[in-house]
C-alpha atoms as a PDB file:
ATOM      1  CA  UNK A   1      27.915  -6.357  43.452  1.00  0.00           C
ATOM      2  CA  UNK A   2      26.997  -9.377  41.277  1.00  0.00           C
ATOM      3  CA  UNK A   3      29.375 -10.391  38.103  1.00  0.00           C
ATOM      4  CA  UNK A   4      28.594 -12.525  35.528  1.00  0.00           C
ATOM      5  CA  UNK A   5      30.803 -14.889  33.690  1.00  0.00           C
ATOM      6  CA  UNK A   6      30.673 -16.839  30.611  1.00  0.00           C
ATOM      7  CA  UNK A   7      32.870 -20.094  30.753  1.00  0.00           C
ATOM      8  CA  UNK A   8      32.921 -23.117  28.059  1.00  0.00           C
ATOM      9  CA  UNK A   9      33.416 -26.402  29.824  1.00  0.00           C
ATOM     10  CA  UNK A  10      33.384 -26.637  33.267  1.00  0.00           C
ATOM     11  CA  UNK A  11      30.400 -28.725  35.458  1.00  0.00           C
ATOM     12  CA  UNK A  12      29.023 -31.263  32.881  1.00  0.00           C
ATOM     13  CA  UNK A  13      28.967 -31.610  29.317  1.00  0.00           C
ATOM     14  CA  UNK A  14      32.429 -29.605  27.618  1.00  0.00           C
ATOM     15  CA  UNK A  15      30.686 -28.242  24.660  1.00  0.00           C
ATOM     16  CA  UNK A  16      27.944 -26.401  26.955  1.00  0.00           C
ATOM     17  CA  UNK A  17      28.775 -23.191  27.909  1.00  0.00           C
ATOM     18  CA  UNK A  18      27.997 -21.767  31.693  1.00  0.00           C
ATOM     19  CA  UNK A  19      27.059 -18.881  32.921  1.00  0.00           C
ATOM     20  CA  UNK A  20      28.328 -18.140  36.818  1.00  0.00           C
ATOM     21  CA  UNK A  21      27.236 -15.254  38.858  1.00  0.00           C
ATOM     22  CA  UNK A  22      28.849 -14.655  41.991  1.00  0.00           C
ATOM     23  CA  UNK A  23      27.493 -12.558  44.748  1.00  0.00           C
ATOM     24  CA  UNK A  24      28.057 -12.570  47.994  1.00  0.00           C
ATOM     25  CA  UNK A  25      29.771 -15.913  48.055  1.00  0.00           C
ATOM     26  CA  UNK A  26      27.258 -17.306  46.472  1.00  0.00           C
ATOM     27  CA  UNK A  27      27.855 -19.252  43.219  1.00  0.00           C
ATOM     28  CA  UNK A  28      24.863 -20.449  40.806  1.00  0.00           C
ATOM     29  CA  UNK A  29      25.489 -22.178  37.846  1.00  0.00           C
ATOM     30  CA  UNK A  30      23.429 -22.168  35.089  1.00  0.00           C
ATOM     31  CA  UNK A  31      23.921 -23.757  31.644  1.00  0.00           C
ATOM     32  CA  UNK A  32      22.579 -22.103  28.012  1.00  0.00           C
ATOM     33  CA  UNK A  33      23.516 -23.717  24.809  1.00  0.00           C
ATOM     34  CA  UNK A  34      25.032 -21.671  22.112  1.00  0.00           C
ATOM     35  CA  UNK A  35      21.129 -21.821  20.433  1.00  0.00           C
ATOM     36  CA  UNK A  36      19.487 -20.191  23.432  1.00  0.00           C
ATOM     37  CA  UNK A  37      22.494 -17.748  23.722  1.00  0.00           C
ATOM     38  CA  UNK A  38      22.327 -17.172  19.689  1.00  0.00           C
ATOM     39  CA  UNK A  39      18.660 -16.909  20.228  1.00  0.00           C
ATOM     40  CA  UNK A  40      19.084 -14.329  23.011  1.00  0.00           C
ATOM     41  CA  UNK A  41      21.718 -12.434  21.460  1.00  0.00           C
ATOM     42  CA  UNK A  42      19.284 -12.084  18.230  1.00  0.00           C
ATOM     43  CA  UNK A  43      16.041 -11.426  20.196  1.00  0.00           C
ATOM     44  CA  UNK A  44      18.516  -8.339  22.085  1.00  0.00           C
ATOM     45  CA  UNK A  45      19.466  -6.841  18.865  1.00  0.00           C
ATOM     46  CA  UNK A  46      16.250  -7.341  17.083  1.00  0.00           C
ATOM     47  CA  UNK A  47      14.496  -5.185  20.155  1.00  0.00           C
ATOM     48  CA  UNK A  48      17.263  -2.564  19.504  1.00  0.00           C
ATOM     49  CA  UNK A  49      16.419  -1.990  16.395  1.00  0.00           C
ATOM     50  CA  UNK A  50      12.942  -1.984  16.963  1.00  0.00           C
ATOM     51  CA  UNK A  51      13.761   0.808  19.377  1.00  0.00           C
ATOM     52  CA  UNK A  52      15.953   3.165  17.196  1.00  0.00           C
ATOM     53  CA  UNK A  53      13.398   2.915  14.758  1.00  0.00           C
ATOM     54  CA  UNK A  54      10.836   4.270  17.071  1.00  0.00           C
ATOM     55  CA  UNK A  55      13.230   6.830  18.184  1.00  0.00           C
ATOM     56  CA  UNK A  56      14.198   7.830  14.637  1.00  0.00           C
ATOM     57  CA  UNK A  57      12.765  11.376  14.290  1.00  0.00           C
ATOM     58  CA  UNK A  58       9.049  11.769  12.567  1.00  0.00           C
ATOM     59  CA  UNK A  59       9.359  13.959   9.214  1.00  0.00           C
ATOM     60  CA  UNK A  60       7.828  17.051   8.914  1.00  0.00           C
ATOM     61  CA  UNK A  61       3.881  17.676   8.584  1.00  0.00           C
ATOM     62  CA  UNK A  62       2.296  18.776   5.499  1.00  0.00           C
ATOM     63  CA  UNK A  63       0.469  21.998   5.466  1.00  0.00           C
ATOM     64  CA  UNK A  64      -2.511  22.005   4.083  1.00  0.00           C
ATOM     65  CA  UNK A  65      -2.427  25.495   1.959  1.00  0.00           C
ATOM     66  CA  UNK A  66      -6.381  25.241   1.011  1.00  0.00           C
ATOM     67  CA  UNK A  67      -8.936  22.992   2.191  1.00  0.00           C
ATOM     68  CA  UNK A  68     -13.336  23.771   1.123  1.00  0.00           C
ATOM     69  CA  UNK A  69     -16.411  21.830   1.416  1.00  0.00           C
ATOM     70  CA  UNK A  70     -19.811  22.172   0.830  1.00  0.00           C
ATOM     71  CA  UNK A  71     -22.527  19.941   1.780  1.00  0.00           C
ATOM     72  CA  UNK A  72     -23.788  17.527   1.863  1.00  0.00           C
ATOM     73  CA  UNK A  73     -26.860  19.247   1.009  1.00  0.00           C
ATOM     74  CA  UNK A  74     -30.369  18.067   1.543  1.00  0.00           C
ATOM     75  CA  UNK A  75     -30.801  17.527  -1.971  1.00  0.00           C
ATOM     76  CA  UNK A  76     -27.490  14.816  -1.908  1.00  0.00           C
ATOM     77  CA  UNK A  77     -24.798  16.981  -3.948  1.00  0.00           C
ATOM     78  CA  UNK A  78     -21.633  17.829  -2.079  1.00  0.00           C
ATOM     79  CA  UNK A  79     -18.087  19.610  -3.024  1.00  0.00           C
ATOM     80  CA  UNK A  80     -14.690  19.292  -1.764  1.00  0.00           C
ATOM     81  CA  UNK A  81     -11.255  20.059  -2.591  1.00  0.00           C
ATOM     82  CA  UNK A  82      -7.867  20.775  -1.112  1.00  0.00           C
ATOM     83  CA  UNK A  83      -4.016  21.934  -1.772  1.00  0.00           C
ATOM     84  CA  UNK A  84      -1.529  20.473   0.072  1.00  0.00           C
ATOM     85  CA  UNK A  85       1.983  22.108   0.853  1.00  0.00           C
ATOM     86  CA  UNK A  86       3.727  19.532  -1.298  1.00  0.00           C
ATOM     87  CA  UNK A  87       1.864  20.108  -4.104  1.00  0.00           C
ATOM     88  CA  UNK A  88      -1.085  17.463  -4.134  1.00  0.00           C
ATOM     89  CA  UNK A  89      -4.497  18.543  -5.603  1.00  0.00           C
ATOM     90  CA  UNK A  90      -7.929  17.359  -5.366  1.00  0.00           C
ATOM     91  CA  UNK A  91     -11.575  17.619  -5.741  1.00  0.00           C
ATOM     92  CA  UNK A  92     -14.524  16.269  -5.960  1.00  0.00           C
ATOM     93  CA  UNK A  93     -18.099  17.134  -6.524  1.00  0.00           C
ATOM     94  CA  UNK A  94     -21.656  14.968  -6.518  1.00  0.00           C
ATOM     95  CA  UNK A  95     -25.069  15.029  -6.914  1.00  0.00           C
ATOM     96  CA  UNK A  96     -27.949  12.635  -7.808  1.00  0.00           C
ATOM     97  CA  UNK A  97     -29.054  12.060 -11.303  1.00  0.00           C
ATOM     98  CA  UNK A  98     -32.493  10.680 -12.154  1.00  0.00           C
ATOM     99  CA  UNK A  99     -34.133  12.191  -8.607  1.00  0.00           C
ATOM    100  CA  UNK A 100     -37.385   9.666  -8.216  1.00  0.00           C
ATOM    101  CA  UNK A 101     -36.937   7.322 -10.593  1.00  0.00           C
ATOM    102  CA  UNK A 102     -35.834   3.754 -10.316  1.00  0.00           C
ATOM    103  CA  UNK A 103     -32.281   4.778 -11.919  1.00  0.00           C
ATOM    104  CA  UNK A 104     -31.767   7.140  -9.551  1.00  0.00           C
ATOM    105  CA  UNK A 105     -27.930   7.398  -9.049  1.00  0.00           C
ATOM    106  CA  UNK A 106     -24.991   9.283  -7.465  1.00  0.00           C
ATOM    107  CA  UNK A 107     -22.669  10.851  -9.954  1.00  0.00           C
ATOM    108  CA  UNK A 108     -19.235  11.756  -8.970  1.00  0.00           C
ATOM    109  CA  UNK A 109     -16.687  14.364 -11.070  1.00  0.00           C
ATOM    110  CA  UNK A 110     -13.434  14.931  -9.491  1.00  0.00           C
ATOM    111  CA  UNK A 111      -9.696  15.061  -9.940  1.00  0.00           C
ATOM    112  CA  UNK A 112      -6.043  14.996  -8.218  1.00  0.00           C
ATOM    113  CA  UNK A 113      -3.195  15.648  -8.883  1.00  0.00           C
ATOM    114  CA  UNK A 114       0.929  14.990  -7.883  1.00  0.00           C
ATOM    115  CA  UNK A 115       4.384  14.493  -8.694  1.00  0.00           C
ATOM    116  CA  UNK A 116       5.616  11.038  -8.345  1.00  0.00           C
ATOM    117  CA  UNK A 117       8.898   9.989  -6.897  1.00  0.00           C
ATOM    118  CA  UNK A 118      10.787  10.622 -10.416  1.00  0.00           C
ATOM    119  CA  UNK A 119       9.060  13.869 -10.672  1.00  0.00           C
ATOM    120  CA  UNK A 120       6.773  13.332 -13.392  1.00  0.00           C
ATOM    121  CA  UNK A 121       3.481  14.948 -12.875  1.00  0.00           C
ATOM    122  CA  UNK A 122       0.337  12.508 -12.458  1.00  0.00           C
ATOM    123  CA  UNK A 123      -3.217  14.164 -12.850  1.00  0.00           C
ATOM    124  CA  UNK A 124      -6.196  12.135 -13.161  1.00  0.00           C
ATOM    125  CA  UNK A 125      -9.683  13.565 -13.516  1.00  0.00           C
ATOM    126  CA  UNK A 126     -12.684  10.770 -13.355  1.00  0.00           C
ATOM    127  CA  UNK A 127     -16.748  10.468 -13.354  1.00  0.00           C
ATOM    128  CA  UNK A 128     -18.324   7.854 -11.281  1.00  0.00           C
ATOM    129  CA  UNK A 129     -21.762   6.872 -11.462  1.00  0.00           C
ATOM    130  CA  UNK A 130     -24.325   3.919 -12.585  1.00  0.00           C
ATOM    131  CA  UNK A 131     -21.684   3.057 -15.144  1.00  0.00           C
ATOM    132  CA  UNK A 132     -18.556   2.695 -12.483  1.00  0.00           C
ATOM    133  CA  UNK A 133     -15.563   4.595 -12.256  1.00  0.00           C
ATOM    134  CA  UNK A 134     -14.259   6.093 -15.497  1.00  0.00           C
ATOM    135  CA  UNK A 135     -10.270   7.342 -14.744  1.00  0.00           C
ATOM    136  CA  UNK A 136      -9.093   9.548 -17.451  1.00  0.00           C
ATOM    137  CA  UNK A 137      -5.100  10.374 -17.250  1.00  0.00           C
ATOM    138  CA  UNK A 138      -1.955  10.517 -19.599  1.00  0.00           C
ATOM    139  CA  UNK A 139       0.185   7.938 -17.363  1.00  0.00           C
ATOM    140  CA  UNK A 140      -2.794   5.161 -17.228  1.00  0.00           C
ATOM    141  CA  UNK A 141      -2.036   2.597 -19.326  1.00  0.00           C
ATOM    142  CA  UNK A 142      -4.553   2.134 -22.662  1.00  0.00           C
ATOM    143  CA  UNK A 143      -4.824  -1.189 -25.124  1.00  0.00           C
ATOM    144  CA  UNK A 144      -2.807  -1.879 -27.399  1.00  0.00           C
ATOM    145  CA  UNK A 145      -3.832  -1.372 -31.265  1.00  0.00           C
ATOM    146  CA  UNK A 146      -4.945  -4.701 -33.027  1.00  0.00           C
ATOM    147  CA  UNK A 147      -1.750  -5.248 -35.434  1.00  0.00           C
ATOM    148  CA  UNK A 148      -3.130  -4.587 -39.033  1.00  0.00           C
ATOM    149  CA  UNK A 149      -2.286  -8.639 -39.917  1.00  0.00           C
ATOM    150  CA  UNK A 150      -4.615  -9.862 -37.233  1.00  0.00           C
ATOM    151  CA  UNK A 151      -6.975  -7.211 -38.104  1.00  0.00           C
ATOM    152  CA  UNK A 152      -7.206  -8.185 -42.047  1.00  0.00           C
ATOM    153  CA  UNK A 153      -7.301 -11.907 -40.827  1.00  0.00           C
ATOM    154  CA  UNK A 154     -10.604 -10.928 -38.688  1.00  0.00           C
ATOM    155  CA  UNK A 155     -12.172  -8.758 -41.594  1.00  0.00           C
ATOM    156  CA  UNK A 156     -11.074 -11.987 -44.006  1.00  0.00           C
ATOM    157  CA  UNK A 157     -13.270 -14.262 -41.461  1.00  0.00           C
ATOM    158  CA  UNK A 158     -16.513 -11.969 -41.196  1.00  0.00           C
ATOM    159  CA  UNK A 159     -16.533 -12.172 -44.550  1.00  0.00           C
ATOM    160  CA  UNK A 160     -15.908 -15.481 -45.322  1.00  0.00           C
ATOM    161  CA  UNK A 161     -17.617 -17.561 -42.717  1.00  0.00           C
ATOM    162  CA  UNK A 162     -17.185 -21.402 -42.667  1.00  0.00           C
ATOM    163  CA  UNK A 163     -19.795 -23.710 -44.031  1.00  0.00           C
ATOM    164  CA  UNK A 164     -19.684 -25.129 -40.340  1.00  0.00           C
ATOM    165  CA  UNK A 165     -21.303 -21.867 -39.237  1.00  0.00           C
ATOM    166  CA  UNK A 166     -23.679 -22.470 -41.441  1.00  0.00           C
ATOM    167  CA  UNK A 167     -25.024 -25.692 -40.507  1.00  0.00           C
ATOM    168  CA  UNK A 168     -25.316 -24.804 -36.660  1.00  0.00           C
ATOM    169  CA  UNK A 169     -28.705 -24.908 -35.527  1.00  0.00           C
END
């Protein structure tokens, strides 16, 4: 059998540490300073971890309750949508606006919809086409009014505009 032994002191320097194995009558020593063994003792946990969390079980798969599609089409429109078991919505649908002009352009109408983690219920509908995206939804944030000083301060200016406005060129 082979044994292993950590000693401090010993052959050499007092503050190193040795490790001696013994087998068969026959002694190696080999020194490690407390870095390499903190470094070791790290680099064994850290892989242990590593491990459970690979071992940790997976969580269960989704269902998907509904899933269509159509197309694409030869003409370019398309339609999808789908249900999942945990209660996310979507859909989509597309065709091309403008067919053989130079603004010809994809258009895009769709929506989804979820619960978040606090349970609040997120739907978003949108349009996307030659003008960008366009996200419409209750939880998306939106400007803030202009406050009705600054507002009267910018209808005071329009009206009264400097005489320095005046004599730009």
């Amino acid at each position: 059998w082979l044994s292993v032994h950590w000693t401090v002191g010993g052959v050499g320097d007092a503050s190193r540490g040795i490790y001696t194995t013994s087998a068969a009558g026959l002694d190696k020593h080999l020194p490690i300073s407390d870095y390499c063994r903190s470094m070791y003792t790290s680099l064994v946990i850290l892989i242990a971890v590593v491990a459970c969390t690979a071992a940790a079980p997976a969580e269960e798969p989704i269902p998907i309750v509904s899933q269509n599609q159509e197309g694409p089409n030869p003409d370019g429109s398309y339609k999808w949508s789908y249900e999942t078991g945990n209660g996310i919505k979507a859909n989509e649908e597309g065709h091309l606006e403008e067919v053989g002009t130079d603004n010809e352009a994809m258009k895009a109408e769709g929506g989804f919809s979820y619960s978040s983690d606090d349970g609040q219920a997120i739907s978003l509908t949108y349009v996307a086409d030659k003008n960008g995206f366009q996200p419409v939804g209750a939880h998306l944030p939106t400007t803030p009014e202009i406050p009705p000083l600054i507002l009267k301060a910018l209808e005071w200016n329009a009206a009264h505009p400097s005489k320095e406005d005046e004599n730009q060129v």
